[in-house]
Protein backbone atom coordinates (compact mmCIF):
# COMPACT_ATOMS: atom_id res chain seq x y z
CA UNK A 1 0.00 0.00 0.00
CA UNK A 2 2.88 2.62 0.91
CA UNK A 3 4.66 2.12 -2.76
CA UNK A 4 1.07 2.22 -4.32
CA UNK A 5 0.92 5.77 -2.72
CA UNK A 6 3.86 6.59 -3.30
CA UNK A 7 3.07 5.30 -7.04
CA UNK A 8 -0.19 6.99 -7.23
CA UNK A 9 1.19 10.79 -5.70
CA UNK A 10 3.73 10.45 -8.30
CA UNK A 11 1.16 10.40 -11.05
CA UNK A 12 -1.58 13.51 -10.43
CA UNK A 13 -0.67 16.07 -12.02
CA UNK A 14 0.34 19.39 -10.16
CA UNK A 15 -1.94 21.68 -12.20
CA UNK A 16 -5.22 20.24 -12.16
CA UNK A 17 -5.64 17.32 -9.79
CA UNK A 18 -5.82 14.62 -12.90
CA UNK A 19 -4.29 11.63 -13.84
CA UNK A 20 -1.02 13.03 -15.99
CA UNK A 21 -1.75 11.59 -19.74
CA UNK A 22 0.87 10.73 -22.05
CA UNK A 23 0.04 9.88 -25.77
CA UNK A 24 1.79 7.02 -27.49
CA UNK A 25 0.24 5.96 -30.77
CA UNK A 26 -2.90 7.27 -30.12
CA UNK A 27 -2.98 5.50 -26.69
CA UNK A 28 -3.30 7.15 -23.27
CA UNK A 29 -0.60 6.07 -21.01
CA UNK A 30 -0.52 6.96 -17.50
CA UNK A 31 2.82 5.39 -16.05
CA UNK A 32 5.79 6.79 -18.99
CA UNK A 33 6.90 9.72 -16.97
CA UNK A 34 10.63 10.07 -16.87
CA UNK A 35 11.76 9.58 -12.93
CA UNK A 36 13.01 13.06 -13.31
CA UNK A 37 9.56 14.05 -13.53
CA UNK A 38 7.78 11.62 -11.54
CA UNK A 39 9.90 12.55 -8.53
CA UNK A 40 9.09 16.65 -8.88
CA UNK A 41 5.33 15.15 -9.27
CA UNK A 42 5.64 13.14 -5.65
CA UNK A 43 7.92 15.90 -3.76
CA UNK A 44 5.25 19.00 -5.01
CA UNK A 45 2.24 16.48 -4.18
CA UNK A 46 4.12 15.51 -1.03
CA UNK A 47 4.61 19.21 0.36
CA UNK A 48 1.01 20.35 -1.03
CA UNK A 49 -0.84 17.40 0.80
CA UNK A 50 0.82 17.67 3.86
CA UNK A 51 0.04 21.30 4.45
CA UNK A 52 -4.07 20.80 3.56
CA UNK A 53 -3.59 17.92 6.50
CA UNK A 54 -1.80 20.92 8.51
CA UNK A 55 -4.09 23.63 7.65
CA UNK A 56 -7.16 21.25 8.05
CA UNK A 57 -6.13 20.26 11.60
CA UNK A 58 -5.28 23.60 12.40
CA UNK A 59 -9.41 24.64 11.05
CA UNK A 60 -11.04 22.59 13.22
CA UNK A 61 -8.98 22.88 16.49
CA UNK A 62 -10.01 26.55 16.26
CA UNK A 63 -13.33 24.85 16.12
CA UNK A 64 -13.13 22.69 19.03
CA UNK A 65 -14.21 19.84 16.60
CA UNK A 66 -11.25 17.69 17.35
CA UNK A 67 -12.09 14.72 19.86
CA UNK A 68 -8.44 14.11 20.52
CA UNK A 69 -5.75 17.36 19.81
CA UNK A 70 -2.90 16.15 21.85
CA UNK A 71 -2.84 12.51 20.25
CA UNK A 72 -2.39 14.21 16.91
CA UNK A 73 -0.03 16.92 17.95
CA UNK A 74 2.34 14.24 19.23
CA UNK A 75 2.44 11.54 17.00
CA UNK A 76 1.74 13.25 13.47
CA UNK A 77 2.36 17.47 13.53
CA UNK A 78 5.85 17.39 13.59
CA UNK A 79 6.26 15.18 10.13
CA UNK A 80 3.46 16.83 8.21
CA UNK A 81 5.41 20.10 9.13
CA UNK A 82 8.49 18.63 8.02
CA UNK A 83 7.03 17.35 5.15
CA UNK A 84 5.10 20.59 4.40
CA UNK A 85 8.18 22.50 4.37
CA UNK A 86 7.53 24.44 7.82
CA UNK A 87 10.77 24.34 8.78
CA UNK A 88 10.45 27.38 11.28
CA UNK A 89 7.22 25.78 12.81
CA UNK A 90 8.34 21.97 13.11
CA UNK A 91 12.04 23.42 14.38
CA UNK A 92 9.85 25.66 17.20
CA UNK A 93 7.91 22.53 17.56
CA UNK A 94 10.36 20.07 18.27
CA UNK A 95 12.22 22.61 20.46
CA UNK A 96 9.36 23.04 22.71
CA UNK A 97 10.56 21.55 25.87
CA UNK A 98 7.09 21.03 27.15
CA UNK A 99 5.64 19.20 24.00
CA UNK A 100 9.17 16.91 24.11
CA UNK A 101 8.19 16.03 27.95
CA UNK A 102 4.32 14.93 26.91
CA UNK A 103 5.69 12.77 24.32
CA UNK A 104 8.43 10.65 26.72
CA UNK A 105 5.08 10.25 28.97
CA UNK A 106 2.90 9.40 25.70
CA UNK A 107 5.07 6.38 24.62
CA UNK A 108 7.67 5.76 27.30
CA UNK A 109 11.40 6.52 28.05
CA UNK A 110 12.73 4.25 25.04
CA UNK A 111 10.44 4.66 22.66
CA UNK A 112 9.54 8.02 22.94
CA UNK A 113 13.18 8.98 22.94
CA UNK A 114 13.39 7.12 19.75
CA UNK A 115 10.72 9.13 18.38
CA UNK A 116 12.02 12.11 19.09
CA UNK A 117 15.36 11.94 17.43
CA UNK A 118 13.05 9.99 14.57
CA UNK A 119 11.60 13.48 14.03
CA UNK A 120 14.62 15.75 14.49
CA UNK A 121 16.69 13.47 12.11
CA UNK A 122 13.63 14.38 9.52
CA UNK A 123 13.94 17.80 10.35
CA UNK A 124 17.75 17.98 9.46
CA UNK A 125 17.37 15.68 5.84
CA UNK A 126 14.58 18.44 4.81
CA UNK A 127 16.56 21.86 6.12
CA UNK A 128 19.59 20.59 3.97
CA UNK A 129 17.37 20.70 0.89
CA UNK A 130 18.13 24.26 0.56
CA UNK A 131 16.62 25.80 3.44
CA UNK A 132 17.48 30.02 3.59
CA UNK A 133 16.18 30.63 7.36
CA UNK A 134 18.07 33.15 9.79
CA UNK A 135 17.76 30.03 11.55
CA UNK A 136 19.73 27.95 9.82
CA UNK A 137 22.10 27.70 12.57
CA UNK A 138 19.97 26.81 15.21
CA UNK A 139 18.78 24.46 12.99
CA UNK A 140 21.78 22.56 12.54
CA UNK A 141 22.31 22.42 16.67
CA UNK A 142 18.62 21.03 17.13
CA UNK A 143 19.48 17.94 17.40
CA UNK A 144 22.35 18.77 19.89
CA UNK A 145 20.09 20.59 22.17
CA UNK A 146 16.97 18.38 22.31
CA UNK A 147 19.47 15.30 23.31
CA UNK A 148 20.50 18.23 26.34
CA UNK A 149 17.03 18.58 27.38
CA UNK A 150 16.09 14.75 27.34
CA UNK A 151 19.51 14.24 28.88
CA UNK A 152 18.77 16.19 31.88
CA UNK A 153 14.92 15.40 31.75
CA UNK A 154 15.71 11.84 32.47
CA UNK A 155 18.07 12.55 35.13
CA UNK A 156 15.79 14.75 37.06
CA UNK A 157 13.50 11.66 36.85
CA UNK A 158 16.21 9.18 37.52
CA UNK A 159 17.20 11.31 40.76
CA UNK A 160 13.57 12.41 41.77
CA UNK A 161 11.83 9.54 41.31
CA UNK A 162 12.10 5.40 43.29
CA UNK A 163 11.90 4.36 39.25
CA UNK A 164 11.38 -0.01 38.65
CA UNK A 165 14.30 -0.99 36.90
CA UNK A 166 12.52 -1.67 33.96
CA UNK A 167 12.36 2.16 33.67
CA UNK A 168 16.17 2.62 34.14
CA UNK A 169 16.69 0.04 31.75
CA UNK A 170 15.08 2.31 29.28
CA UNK A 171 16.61 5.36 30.43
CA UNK A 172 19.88 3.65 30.21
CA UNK A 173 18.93 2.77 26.51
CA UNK A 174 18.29 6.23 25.71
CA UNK A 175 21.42 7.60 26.83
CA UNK A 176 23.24 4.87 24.09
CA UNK A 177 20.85 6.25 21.63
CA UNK A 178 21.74 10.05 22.43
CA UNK A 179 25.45 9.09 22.25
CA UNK A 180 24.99 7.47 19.31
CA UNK A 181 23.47 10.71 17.46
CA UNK A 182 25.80 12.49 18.59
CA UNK A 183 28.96 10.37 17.07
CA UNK A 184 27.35 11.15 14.35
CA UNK A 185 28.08 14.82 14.25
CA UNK A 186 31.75 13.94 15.76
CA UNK A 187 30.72 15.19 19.32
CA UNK A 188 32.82 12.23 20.77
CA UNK A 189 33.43 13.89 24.08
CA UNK A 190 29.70 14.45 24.70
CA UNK A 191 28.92 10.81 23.27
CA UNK A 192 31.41 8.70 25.75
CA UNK A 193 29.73 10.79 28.74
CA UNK A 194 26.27 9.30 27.71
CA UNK A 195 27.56 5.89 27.26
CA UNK A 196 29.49 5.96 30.20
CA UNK A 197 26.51 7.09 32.34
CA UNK A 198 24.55 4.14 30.29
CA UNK A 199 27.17 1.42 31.81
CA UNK A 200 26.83 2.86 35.49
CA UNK A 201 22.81 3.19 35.43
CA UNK A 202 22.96 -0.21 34.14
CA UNK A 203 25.51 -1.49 36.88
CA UNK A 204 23.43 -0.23 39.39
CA UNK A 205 20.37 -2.41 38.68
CA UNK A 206 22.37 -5.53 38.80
CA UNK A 207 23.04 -5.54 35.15
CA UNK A 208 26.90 -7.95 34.51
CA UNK A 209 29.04 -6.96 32.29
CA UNK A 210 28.09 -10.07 29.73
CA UNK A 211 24.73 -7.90 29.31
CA UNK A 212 24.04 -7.25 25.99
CA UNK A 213 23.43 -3.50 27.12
CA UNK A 214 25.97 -3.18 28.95
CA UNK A 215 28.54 -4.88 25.90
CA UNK A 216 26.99 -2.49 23.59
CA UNK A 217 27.46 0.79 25.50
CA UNK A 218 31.08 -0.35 26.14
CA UNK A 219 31.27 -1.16 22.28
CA UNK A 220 30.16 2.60 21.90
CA UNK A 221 32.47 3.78 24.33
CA UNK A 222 35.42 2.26 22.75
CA UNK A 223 34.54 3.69 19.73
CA UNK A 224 34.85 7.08 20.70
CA UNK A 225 37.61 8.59 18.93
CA UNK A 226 39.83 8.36 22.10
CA UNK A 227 42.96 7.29 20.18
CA UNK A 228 44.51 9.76 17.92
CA UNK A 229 45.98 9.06 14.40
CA UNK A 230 49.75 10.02 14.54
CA UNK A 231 52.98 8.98 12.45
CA UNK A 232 54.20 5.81 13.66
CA UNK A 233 57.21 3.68 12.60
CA UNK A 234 56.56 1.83 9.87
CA UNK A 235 57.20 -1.47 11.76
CA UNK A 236 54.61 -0.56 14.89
CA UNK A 237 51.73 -2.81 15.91
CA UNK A 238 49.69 0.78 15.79
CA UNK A 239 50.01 1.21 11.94
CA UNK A 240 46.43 1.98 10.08
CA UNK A 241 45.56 0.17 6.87
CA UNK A 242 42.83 1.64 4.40
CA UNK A 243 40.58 -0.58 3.03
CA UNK A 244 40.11 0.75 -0.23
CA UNK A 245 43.47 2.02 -1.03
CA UNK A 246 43.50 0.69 -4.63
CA UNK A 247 40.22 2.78 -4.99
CA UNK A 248 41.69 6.24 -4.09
CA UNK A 249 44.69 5.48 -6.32
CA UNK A 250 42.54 4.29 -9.09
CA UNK A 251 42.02 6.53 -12.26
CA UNK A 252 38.11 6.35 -11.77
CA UNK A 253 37.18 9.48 -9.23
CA UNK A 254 34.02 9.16 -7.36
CA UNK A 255 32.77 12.43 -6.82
CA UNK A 256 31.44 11.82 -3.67
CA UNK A 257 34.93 10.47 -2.53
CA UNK A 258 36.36 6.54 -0.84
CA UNK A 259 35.54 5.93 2.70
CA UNK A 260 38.14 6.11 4.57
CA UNK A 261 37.46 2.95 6.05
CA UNK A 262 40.04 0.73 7.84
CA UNK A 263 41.11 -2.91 6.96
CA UNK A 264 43.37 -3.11 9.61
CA UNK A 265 40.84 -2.65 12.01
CA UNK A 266 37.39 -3.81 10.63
CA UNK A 267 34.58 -1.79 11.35
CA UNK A 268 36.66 1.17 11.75
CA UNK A 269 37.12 4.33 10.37
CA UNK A 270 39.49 7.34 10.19
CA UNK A 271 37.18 10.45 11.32
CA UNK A 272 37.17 14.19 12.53
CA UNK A 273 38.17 14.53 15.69
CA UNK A 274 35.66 17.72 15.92
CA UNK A 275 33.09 18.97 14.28
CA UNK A 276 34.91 22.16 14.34
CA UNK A 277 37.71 23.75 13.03
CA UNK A 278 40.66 25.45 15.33
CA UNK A 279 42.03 28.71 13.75
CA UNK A 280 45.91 28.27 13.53
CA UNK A 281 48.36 31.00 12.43
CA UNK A 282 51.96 31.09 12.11
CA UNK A 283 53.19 34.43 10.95
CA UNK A 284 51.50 35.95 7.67
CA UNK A 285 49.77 32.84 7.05
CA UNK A 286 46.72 31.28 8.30
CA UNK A 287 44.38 28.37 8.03
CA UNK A 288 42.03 26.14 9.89
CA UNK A 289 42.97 22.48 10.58
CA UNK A 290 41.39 19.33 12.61
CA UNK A 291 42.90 16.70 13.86
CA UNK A 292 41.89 13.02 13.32
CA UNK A 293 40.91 10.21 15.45
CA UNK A 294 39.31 6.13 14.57
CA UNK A 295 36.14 5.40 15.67
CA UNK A 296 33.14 3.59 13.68
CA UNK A 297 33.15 3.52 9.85
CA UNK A 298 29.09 5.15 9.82
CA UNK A 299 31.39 8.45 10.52
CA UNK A 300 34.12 8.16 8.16
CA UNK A 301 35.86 10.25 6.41
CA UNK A 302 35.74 10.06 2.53
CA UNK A 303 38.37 11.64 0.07
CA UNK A 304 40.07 11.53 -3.42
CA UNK A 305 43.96 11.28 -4.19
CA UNK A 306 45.69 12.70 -7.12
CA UNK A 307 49.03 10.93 -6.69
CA UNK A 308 50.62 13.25 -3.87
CA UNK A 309 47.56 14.93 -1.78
CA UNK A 310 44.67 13.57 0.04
CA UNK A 311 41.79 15.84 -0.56
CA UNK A 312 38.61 15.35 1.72
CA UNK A 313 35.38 15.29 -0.32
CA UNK A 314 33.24 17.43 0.31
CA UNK A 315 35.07 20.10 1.31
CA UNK A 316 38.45 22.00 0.95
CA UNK A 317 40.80 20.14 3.12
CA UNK A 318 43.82 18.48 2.87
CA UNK A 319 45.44 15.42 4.61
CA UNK A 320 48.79 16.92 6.92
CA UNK A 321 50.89 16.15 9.47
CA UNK A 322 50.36 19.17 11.75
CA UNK A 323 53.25 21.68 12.55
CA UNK A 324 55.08 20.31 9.66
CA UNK A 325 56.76 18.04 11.97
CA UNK A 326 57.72 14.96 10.02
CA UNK A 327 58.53 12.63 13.34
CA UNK A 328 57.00 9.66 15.15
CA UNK A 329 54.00 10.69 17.80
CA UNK A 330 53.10 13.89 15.37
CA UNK A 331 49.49 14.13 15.06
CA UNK A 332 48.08 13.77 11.57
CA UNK A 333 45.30 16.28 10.57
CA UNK A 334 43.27 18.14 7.72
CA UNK A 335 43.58 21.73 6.97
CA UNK A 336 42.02 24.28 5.10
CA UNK A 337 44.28 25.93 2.12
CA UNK A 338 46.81 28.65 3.34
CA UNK A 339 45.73 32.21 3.29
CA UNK A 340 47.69 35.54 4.00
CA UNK A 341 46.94 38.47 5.46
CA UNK A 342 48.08 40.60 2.81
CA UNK A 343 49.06 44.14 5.23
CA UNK A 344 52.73 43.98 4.17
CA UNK A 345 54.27 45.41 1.45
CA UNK A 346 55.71 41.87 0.26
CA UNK A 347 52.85 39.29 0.78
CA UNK A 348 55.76 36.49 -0.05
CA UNK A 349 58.71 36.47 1.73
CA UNK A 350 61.51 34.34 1.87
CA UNK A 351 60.62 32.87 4.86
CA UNK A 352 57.22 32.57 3.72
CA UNK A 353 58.33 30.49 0.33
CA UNK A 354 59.66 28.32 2.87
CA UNK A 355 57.39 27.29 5.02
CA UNK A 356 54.85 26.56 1.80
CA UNK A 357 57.87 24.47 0.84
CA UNK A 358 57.20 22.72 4.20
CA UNK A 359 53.47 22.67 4.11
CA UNK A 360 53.66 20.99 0.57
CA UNK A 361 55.76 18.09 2.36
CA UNK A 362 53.60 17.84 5.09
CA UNK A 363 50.68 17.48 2.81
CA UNK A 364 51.76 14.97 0.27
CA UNK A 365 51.37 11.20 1.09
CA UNK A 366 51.68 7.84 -1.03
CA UNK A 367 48.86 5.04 -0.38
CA UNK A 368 50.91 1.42 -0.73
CA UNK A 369 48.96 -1.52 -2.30
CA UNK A 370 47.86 -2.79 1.25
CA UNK A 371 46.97 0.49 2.61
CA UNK A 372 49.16 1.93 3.72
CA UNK A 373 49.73 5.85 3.97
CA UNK A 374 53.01 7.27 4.68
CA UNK A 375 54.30 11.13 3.88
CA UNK A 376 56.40 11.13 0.81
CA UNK A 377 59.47 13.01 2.35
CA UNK A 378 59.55 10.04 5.16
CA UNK A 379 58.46 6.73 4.28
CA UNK A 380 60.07 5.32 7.11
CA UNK A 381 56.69 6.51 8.87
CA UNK A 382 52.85 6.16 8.05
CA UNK A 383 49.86 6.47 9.58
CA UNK A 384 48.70 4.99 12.66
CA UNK A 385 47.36 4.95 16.25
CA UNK A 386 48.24 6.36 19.61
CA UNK A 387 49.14 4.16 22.21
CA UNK A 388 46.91 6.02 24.70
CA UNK A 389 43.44 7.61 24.90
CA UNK A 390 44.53 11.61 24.53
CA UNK A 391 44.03 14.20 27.49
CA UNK A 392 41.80 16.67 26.31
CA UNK A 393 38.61 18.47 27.95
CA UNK A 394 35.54 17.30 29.38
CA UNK A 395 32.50 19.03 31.23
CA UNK A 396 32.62 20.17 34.53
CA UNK A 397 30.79 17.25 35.70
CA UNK A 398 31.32 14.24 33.18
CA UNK A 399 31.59 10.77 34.44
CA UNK A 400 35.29 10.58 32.30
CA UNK A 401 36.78 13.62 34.05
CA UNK A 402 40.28 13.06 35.23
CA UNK A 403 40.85 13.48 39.23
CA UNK A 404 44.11 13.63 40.64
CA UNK A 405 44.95 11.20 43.33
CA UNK A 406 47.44 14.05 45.11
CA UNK A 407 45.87 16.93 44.35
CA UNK A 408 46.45 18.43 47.18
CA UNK A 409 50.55 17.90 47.10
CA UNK A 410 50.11 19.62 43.51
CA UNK A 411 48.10 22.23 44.59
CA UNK A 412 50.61 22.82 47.59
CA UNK A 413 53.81 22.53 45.09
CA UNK A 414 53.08 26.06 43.63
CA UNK A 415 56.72 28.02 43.68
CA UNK A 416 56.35 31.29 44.44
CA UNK A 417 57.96 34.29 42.90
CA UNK A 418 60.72 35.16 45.52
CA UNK A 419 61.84 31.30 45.75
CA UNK A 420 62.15 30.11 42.42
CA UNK A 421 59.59 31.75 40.12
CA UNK A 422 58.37 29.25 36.98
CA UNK A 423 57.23 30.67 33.93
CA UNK A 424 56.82 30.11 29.79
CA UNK A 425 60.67 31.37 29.36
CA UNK A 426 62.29 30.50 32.46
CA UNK A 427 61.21 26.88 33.19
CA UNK A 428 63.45 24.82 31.43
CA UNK A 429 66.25 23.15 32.78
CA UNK A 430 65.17 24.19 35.99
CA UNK A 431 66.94 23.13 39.02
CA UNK A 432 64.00 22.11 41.38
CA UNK A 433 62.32 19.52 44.24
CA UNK A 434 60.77 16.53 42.83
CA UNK A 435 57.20 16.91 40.97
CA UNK A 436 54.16 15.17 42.19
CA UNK A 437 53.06 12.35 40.49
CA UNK A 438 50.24 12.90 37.63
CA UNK A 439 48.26 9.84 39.62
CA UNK A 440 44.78 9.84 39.16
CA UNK A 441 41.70 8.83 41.42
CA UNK A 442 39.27 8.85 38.98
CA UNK A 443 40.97 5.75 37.18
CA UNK A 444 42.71 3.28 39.43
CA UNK A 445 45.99 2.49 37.97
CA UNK A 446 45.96 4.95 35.42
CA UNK A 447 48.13 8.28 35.42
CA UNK A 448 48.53 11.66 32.64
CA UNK A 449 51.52 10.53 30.66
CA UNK A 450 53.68 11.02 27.69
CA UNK A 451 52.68 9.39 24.68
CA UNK A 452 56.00 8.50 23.51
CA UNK A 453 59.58 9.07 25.32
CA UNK A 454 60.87 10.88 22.71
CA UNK A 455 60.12 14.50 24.72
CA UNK A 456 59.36 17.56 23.16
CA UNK A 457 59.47 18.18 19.28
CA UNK A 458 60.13 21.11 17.27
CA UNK A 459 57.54 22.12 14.83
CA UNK A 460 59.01 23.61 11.78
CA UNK A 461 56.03 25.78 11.23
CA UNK A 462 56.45 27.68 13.56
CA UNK A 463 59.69 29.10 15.47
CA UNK A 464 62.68 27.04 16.47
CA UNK A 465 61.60 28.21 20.46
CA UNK A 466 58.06 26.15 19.59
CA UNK A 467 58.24 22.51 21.29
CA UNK A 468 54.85 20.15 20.93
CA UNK A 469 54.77 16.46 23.34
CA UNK A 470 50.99 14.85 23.23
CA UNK A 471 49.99 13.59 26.90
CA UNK A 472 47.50 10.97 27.37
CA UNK A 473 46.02 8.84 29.85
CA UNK A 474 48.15 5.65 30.18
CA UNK A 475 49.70 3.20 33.02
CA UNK A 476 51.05 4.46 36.38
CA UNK A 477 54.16 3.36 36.36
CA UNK A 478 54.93 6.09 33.04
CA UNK A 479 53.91 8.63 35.04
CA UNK A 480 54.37 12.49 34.75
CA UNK A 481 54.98 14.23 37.74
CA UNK A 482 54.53 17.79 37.69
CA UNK A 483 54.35 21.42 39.67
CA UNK A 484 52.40 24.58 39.95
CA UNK A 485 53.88 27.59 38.68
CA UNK A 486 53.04 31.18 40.43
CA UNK A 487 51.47 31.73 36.96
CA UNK A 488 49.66 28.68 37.31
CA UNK A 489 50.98 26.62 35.21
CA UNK A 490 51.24 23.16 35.24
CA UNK A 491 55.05 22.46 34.77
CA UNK A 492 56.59 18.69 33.94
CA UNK A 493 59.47 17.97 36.25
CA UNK A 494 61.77 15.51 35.32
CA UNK A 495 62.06 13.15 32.16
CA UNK A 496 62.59 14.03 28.51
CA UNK A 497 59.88 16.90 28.89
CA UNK A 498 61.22 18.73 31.36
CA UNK A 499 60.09 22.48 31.72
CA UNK A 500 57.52 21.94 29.54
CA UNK A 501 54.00 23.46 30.67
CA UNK A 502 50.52 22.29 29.93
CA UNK A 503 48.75 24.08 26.95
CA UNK A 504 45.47 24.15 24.88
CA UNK A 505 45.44 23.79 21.36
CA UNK A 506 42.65 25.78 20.85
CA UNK A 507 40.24 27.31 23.40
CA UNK A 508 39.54 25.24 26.77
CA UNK A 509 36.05 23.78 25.42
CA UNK A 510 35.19 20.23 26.07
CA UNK A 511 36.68 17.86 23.67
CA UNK A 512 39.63 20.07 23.03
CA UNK A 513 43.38 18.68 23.26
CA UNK A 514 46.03 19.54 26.23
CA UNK A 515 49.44 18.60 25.35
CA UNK A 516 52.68 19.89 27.00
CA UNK A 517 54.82 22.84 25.27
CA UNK A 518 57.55 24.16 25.76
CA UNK A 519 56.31 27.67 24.64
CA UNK A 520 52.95 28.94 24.27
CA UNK A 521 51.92 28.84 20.19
């Protein structure tokens, strides 16, 4: 019955209500429309009915004639909005905290969470069909902020409320499905809160961990985008395979790009790290970059390759290996095309000509027959995987927040000015007490550590003074111990990145890296 509908709105003609007639030797044929055609036919048909069932519902509640308004306004509104092209009204609709709250009491925790993103996952396929709203922005966030609302709905419930377990059970299932969602728009911060929460609500109602809920939140949670792509030795355990290398370095382009998909790890993916970009200048020249992580192949990456760059389709990006830094541990990422802020007198200097030299090395990569992707200027290196989940920032009260086992020794360590005074210039090589140890009480056995021993590295980007180590989360025993600085700074004492201070690539907003540097960038 659906495809007969679907068949049948296809067919009536825009103009006059009436069977669309086609003449073929002197017979009327009703069913030789071109697709082309037949698909204008169903969308107009589809936008035009659903606004008479609007506008009809919207008569008679004026005239008190409908026996059941809420029923309706719950279950059917929002898609013959949607499908009516009311963006503004379904997107005030579906943002309506109390109409969200009737319809988790209409159907249930599970299901009507379901139905909810159902309906907001409509919403976004018909405003990328060309919608022009001011809105457009809060548009493309909806689906962000009606997962915050249910979020903290169900908790309110969860803590107000003696709930059966049947009912946590489904709040716990909603949380996977929020996280979920929002892998999808590479919010993988946000996402490993909600499945983490998922695995605890679940623990608490006697769930083990053979559950199927509870294996398929921690499934989730390990595909999170925890673990960083970075140069690695060729030789390393951690090296990253595409799938469909022949495909990128076939003659035949796809337009819409090859998935980025892993073979080395099935299932897998190379992805954004963020949704958004981080603004990165280094003299007279700017651009925007993002680093990249592995999680699920549903968010992969896709891309074409001309023989030397990686280009990321759609979009204007570029596979690199960020700073210019062509060493093991470097993070790999995608970045915009250079731009220059033309004030000067000579946009191009020397030093300039330069670093495009080294942003043309950074960006140009050969794809073997199995794979793998190394930079051209150092095949003894290719792509692959951190050894630990990065240190980067959460929300003030996420479940994954790191909490130091001695914070109050660290807190007590600060140096003050008239004893031995720590800051950006001044803090290597310094002569001082032992650090405290970088322990951590929110995850027995587990410590902030370097990623590799190889301490900081230079990035060639930017000046010789500019030093880059990533930090992680990783086993005690490769601890970093640290100190407070009268500025506040964190400051490693000790090791191979000695002086070096805690920075933020980018502003402190929750999924965003911390790494240690020996000057700030």
């Amino acid at each position: 019955m659906w495809e007969y509908g679907k068949f049948f709105a296809s067919k009536v003609s825009s103009f006059d209500e009436t069977f669309v007639k086609k003449i073929e030797n002197g017979l009327q044929l009703h069913d030789i429309e071109s697709s082309n055609d037949s698909d204008i036919t169903l969308h107009y048909n589809t936008v035009k009915w659903n606004a008479m069932i609007v506008q009809h519902f919207m008569s008679k509640l004026e005239t008190n004639k409908v026996m059941n308004p809420q029923h309706y306004s719950l279950c059917w509104l929002p898609i013959h909005l949607i499908r009516a092209g009311m963006l503004d009204k379904s997107f005030n609709m579906l943002k309506n905290e109390e109409m969200l709250k009737l319809r988790m009491r209409l159907s249930g925790v599970e299901s009507g969470s379901r139905t909810i993103i159902s309906y907001v996952k409509l919403f976004e396929k018909a405003s990328c069909n060309g919608t022009t709203s001011v809105e457009t922005l809060g548009h493309k966030l909806l689906m962000t902020s009606v997962i915050s609302f249910l979020y903290g709905y169900l908790c309110h419930l969860n803590d107000s409320f003696q709930l059966q377990n049947e009912t946590k059970g489904e709040i716990g299932r909603a949380f996977i499905l929020f996280g979920i969602e929002l892998q999808k728009k590479s919010e993988w911060s946000e996402s490993l809160d909600y499945f983490t929460l998922a695995v605890h609500l679940f623990h608490s109602i006697g769930y083990g961990n053979d559950h199927p809920d509870i294996t398929r939140a921690s499934e989730h949670a390990d595909a999170c985008a925890s673990l960083q792509v970075i140069l690695v030795l060729r030789d390393s355990s951690s090296k990253i395979c595409l799938k469909y290398g022949k495909e990128l370095c076939s003659k035949e382009t796809d337009t819409n790009g090859t998935s980025f998909e892993l073979s080395s790890h099935p299932g897998y993916a190379i992805v954004r790290l963020k949704d958004q970009l981080m603004p990165v200048v280094s003299g007279n020249m700017k651009w925007e970059a993002c680093f990249l992580s592995f999680a699920l192949k549903n968010s992969a990456l896709h891309g074409v390759y001309d023989g030397q760059f990686l280009q990321i389709v759609p979009g204007d990006f570029t596979l690199f290996v960020s700073g210019c830094a062509l060493v093991e541990g470097m993070p790999v990422s995608i970045r915009s095309p250079i731009s220059f802020n033309l004030n000067t007198e000579t946009p191009c200097t020397e030093d300039e000509k330069e670093k495009r030299k080294l942003f043309d090395a950074a960006s140009s990569f050969n794809i073997e027959s199995d794979g793998t992707v190394y930079p051209t200027r150092a095949p003894h290196l290719c792509l692959g995987l951190a050894p630990y989940p990065k240190l980067s920032f959460v929300n003030r009260h996420s479940p994954n927040k790191a909490v130091f086992k001695n914070f109050l020794q660290l807190m007590n360590s600060k140096i003050s000015n008239s004893e031995n005074k720590i800051s950006e210039k001044s803090t290597k090589n310094q002569d001082i007490d032992d650090g405290i140890k970088l322990e951590l009480l929110s995850h027995p056995d587990m410590a902030i550590v370097p990623m590799f021993d190889t301490g900081v590295k230079k990035m060639p980007i930017f000046s010789d003074k500019h030093g880059f180590a990533p930090m992680g989360l990783g086993p005690v025993k490769r601890a970093l111990s640290a100190k407070f600085s009268a500025e506040n700074h964190v400051v490693i004492v000790g090791g191979k990145c000695d002086g070096a201070s805690f920075f933020t690539l980018g502003a402190p907003a929750n999924g965003n890296q911390i790494v240690a540097t020996n000057d700030h960038i």
